[in-house]
PDB file of N, CA and C in Angstrom:
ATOM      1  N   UNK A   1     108.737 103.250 103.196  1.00  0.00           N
ATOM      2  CA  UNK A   1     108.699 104.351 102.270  1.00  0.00           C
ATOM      3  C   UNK A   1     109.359 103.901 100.959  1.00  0.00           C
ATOM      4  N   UNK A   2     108.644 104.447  99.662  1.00  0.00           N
ATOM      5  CA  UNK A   2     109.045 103.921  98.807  1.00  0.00           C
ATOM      6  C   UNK A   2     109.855 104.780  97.543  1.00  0.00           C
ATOM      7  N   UNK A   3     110.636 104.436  97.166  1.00  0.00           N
ATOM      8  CA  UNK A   3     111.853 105.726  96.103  1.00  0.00           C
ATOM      9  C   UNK A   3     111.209 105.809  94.618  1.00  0.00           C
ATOM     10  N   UNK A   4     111.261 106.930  93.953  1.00  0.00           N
ATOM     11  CA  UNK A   4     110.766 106.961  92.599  1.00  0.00           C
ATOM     12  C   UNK A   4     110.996 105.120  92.112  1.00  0.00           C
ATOM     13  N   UNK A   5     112.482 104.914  92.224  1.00  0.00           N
ATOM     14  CA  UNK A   5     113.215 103.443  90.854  1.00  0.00           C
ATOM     15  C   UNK A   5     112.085 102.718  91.781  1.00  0.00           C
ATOM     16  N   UNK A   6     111.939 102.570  92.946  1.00  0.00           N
ATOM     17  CA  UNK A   6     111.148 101.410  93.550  1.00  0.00           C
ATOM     18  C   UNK A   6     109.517 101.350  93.265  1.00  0.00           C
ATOM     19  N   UNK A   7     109.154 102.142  93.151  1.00  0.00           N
ATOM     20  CA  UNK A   7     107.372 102.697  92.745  1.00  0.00           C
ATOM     21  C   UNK A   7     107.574 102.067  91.467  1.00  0.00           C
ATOM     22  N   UNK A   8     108.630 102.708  90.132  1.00  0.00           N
ATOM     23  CA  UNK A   8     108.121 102.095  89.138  1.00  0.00           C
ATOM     24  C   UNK A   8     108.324 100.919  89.016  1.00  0.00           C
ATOM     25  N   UNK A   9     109.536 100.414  89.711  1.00  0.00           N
ATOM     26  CA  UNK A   9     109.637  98.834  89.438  1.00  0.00           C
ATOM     27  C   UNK A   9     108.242  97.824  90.050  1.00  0.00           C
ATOM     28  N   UNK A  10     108.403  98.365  90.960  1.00  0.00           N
ATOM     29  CA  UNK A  10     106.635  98.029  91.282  1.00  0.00           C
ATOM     30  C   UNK A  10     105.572  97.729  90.413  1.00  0.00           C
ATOM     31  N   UNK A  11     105.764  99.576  89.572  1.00  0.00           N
ATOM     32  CA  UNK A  11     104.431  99.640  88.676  1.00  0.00           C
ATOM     33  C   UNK A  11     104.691  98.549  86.949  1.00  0.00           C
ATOM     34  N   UNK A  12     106.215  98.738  86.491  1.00  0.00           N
ATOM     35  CA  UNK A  12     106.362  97.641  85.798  1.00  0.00           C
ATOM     36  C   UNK A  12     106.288  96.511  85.664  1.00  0.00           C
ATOM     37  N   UNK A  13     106.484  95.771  86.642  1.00  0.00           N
ATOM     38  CA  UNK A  13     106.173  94.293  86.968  1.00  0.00           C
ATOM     39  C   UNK A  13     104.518  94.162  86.982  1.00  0.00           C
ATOM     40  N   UNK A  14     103.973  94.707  87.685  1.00  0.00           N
ATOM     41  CA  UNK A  14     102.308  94.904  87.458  1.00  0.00           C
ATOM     42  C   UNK A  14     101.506  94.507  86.506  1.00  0.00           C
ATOM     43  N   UNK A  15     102.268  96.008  85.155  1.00  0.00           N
ATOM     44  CA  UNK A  15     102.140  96.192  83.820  1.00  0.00           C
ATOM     45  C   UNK A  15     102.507  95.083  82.705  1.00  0.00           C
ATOM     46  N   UNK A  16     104.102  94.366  83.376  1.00  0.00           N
ATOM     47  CA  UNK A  16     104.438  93.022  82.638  1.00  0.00           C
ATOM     48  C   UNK A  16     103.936  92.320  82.234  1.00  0.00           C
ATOM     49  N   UNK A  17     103.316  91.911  83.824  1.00  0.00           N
ATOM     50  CA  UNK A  17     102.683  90.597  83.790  1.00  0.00           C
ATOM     51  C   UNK A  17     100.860  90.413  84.235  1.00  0.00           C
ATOM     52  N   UNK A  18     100.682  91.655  83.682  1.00  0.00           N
ATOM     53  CA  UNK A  18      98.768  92.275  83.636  1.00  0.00           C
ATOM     54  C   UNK A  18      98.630  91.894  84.700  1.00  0.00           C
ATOM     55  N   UNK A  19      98.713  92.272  86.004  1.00  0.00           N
ATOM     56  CA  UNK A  19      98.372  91.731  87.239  1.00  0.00           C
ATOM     57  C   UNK A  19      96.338  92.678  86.724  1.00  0.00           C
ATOM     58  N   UNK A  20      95.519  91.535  87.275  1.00  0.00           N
ATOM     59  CA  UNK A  20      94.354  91.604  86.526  1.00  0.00           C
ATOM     60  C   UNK A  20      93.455  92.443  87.857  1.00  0.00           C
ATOM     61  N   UNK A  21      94.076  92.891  89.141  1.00  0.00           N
ATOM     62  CA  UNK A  21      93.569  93.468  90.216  1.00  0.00           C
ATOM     63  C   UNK A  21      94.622  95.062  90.185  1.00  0.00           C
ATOM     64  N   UNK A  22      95.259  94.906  89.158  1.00  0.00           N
ATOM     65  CA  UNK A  22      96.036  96.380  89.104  1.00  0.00           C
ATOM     66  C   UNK A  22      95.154  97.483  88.357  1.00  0.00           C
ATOM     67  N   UNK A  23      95.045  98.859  89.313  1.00  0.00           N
ATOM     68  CA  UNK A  23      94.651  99.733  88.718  1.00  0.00           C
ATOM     69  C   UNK A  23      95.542 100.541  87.429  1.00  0.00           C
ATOM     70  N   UNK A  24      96.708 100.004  88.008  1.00  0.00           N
ATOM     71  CA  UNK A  24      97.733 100.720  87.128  1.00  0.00           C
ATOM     72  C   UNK A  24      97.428 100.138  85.767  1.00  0.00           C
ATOM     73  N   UNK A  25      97.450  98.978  86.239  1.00  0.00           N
ATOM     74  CA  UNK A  25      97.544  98.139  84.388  1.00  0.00           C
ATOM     75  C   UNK A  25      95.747  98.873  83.701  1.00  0.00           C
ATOM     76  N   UNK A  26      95.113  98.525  84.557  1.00  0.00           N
ATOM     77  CA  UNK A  26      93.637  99.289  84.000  1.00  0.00           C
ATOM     78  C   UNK A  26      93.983 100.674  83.033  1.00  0.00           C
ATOM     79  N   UNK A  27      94.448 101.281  84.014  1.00  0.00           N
ATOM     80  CA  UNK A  27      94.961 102.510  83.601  1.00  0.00           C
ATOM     81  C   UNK A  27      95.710 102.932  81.963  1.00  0.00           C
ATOM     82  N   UNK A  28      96.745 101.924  82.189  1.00  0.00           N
ATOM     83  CA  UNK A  28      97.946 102.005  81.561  1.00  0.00           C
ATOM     84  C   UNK A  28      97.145 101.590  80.103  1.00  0.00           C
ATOM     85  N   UNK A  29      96.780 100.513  80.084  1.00  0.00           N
ATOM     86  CA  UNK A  29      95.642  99.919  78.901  1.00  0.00           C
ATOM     87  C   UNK A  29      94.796 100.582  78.681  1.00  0.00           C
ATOM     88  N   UNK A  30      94.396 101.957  78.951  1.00  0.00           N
ATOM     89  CA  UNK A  30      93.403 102.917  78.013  1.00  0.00           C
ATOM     90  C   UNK A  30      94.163 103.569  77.356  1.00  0.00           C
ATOM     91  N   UNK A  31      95.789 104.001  77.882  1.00  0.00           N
ATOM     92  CA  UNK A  31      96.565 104.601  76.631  1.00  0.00           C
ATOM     93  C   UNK A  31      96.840 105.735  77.296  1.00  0.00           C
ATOM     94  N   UNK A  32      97.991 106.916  76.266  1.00  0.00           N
ATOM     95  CA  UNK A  32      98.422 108.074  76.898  1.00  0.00           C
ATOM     96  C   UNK A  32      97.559 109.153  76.701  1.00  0.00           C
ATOM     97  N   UNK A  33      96.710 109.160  75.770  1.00  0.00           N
ATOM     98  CA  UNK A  33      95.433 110.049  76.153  1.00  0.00           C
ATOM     99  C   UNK A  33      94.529 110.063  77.558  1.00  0.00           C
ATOM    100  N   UNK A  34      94.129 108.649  77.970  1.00  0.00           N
ATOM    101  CA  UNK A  34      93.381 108.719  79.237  1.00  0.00           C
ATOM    102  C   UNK A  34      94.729 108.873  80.116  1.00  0.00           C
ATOM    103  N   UNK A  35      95.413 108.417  80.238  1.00  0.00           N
ATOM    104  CA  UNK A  35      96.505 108.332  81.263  1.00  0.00           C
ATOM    105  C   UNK A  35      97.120 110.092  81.587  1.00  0.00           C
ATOM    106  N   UNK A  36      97.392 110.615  80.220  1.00  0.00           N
ATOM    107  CA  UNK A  36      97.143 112.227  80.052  1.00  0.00           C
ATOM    108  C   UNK A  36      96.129 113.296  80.922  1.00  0.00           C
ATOM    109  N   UNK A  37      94.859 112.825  80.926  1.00  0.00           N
ATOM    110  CA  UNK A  37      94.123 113.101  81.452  1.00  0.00           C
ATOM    111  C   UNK A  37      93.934 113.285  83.291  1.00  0.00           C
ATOM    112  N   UNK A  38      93.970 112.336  83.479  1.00  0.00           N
ATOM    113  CA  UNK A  38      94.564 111.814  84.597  1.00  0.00           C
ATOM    114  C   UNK A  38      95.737 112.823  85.410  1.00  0.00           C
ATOM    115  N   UNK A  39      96.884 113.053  84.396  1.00  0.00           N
ATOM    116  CA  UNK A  39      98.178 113.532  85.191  1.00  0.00           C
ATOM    117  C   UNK A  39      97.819 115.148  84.899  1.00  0.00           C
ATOM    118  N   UNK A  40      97.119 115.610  84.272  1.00  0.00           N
ATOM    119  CA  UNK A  40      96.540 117.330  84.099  1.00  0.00           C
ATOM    120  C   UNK A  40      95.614 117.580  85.734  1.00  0.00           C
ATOM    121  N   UNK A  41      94.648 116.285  85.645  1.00  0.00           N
ATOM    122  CA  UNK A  41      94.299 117.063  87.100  1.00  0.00           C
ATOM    123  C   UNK A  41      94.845 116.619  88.332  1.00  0.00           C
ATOM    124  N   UNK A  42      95.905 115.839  88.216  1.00  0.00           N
ATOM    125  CA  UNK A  42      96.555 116.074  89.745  1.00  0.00           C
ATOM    126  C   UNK A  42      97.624 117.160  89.641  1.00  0.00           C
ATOM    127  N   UNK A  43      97.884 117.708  88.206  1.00  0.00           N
ATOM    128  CA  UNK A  43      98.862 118.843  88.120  1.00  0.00           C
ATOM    129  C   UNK A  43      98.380 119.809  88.655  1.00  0.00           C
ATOM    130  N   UNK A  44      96.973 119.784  88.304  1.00  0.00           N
ATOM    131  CA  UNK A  44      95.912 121.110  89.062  1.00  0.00           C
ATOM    132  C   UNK A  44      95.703 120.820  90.811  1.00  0.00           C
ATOM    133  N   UNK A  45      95.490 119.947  91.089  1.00  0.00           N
ATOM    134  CA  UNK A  45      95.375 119.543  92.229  1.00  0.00           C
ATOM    135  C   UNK A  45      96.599 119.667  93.211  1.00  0.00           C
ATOM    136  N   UNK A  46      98.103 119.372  92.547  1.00  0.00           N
ATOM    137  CA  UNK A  46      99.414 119.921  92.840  1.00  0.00           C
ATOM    138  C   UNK A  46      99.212 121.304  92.937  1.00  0.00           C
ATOM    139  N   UNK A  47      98.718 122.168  92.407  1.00  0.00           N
ATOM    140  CA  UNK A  47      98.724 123.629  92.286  1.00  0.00           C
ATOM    141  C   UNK A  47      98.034 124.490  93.350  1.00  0.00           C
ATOM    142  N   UNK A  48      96.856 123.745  93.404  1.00  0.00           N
ATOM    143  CA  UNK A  48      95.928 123.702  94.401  1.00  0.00           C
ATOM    144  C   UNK A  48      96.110 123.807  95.787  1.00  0.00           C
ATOM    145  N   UNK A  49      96.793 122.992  95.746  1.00  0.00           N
ATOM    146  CA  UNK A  49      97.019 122.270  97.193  1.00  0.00           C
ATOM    147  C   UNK A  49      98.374 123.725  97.633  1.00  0.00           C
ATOM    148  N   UNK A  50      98.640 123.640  96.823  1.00  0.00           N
ATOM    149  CA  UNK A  50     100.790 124.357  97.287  1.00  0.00           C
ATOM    150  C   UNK A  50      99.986 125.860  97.951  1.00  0.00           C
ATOM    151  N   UNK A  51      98.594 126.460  96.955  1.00  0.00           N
ATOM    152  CA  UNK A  51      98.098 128.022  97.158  1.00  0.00           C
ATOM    153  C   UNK A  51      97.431 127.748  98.319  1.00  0.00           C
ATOM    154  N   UNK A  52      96.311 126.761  98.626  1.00  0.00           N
ATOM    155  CA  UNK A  52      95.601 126.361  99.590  1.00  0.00           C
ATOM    156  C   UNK A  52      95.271 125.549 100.786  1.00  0.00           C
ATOM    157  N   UNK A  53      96.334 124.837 100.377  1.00  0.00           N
ATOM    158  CA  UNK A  53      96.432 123.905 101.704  1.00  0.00           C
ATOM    159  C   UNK A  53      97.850 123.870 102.715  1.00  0.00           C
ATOM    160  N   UNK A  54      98.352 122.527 103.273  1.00  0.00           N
ATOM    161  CA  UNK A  54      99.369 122.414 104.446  1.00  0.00           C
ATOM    162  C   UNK A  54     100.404 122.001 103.143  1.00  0.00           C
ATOM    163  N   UNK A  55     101.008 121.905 103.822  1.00  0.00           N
ATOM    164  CA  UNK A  55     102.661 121.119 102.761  1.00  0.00           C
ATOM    165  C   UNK A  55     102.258 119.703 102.924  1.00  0.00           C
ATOM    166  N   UNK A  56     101.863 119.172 103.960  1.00  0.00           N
ATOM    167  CA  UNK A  56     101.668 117.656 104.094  1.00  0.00           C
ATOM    168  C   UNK A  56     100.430 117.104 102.677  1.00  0.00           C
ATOM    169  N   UNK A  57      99.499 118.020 102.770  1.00  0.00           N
ATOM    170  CA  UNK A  57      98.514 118.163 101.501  1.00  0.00           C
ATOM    171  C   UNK A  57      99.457 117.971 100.142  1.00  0.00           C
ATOM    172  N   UNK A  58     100.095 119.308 100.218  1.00  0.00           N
ATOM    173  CA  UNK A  58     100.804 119.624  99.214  1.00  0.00           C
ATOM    174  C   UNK A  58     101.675 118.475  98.609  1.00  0.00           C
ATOM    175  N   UNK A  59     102.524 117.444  99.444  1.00  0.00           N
ATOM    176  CA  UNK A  59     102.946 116.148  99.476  1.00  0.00           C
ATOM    177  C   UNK A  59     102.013 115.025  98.940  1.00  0.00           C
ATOM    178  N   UNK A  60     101.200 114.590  99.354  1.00  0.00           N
ATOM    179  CA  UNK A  60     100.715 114.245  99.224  1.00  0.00           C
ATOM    180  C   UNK A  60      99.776 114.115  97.667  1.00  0.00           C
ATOM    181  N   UNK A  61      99.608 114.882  97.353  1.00  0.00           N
ATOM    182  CA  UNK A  61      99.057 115.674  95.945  1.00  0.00           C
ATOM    183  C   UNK A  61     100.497 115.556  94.918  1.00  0.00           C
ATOM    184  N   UNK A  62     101.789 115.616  95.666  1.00  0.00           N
ATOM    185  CA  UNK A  62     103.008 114.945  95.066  1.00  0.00           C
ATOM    186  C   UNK A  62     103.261 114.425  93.959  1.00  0.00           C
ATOM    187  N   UNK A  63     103.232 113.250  95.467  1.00  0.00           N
ATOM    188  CA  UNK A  63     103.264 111.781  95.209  1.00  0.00           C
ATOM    189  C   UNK A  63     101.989 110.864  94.298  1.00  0.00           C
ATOM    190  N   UNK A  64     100.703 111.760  94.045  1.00  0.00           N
ATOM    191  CA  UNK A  64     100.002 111.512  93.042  1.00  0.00           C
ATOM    192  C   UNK A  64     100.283 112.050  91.690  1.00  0.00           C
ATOM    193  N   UNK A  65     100.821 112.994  91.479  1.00  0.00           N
ATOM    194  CA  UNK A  65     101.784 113.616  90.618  1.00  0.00           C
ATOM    195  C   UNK A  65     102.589 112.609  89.530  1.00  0.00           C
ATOM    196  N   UNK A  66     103.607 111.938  90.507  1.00  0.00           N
ATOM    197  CA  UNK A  66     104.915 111.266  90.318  1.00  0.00           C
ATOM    198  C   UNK A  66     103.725 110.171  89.945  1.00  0.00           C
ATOM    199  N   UNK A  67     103.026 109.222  90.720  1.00  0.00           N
ATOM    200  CA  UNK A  67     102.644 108.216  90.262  1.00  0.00           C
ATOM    201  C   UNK A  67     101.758 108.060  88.785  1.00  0.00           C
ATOM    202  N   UNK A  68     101.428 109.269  88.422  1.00  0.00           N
ATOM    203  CA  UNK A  68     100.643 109.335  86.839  1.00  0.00           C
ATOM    204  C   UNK A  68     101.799 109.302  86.194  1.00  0.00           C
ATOM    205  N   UNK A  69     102.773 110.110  86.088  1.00  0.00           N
ATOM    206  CA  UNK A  69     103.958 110.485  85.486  1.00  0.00           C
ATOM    207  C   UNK A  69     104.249 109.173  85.228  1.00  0.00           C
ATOM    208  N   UNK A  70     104.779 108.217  86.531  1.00  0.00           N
ATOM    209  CA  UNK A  70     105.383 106.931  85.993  1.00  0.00           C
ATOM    210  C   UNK A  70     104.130 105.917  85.112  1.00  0.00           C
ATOM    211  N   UNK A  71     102.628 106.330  85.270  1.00  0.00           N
ATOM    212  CA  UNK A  71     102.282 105.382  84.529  1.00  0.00           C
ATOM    213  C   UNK A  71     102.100 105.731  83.295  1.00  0.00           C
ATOM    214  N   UNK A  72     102.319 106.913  83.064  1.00  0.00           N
ATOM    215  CA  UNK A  72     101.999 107.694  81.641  1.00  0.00           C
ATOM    216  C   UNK A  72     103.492 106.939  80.576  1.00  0.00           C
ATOM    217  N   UNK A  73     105.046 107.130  81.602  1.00  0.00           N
ATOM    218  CA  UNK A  73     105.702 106.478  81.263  1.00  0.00           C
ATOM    219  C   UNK A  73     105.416 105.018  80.691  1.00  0.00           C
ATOM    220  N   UNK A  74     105.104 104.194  81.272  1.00  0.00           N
ATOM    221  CA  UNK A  74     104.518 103.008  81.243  1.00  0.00           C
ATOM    222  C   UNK A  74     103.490 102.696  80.197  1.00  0.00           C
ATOM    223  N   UNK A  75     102.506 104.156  79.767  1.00  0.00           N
ATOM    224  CA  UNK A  75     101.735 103.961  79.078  1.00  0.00           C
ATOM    225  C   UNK A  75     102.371 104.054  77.364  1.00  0.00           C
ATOM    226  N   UNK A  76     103.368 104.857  77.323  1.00  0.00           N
ATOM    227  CA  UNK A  76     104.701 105.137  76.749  1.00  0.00           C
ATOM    228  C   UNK A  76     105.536 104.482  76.057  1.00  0.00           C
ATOM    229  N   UNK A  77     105.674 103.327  76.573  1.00  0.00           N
ATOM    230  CA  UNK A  77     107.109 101.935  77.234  1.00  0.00           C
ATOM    231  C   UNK A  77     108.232 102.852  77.279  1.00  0.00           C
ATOM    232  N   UNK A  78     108.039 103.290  78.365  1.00  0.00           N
ATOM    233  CA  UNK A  78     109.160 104.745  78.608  1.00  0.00           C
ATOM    234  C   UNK A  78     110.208 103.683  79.979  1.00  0.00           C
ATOM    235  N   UNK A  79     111.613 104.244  80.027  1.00  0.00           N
ATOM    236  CA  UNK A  79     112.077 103.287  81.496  1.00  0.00           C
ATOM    237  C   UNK A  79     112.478 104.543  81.907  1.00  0.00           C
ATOM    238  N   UNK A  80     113.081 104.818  82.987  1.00  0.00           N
ATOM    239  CA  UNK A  80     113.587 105.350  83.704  1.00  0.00           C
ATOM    240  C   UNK A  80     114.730 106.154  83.255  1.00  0.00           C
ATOM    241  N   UNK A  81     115.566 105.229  82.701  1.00  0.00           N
ATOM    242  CA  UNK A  81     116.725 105.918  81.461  1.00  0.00           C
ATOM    243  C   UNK A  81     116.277 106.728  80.750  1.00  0.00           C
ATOM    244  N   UNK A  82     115.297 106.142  79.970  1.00  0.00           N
ATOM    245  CA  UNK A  82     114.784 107.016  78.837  1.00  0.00           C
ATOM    246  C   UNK A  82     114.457 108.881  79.341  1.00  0.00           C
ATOM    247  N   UNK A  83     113.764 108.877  80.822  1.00  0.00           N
ATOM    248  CA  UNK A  83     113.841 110.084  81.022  1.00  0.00           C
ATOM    249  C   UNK A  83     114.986 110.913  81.907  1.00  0.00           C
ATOM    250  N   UNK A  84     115.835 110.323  82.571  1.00  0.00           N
ATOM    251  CA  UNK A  84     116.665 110.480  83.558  1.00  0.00           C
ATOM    252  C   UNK A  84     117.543 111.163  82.333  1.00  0.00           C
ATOM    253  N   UNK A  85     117.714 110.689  81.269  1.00  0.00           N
ATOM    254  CA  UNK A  85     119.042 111.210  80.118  1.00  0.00           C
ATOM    255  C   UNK A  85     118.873 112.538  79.627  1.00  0.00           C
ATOM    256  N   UNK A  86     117.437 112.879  79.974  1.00  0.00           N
ATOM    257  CA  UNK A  86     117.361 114.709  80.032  1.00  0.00           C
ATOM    258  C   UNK A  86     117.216 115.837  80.933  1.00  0.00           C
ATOM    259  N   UNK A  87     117.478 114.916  82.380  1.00  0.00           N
ATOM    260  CA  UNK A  87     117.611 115.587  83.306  1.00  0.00           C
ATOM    261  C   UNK A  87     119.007 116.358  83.437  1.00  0.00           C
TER     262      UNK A  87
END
């Protein structure tokens, strides 16, 4: 199982060093408009899921959540600091 710092360090190193089989980096390289896009419908799909489905759904739909978020970050050059300091 993997922790928010561990996902993005993951997804940064990826992004670093253009791993050329990463969706993330695909991703991340269209920019925060497509990457934007992207994190609106799993927000809907988060919403979705919480009115209509199990919690395990609902999880699940999450953790797709969190993972746009960190690449939107990424799309950004956002770190972890940068958002943690307005929590």
């Amino acid at each position: 199982m993997k922790s928010f710092e561990d996902l993005f360090a993951e997804l940064k190193e990826k992004v670093t060093r253009l791993d050329p089989n990463s969706g993330t980096v695909r991703l991340t390289e269209k920019g925060p408009h497509e990457v934007g896009k992207k994190l609106l419908e799993e927000a809907g799909e988060v919403w979705m899921a919480a009115v209509h489905e199990s919690g395990d759904r609902t999880a699940e739909e999450i953790s797709q959540l969190l993972y746009h978020t960190q690449a939107m970050m990424l799309a950004c050059d956002l770190s972890l600091e940068d958002v943690y300091k307005y929590l």
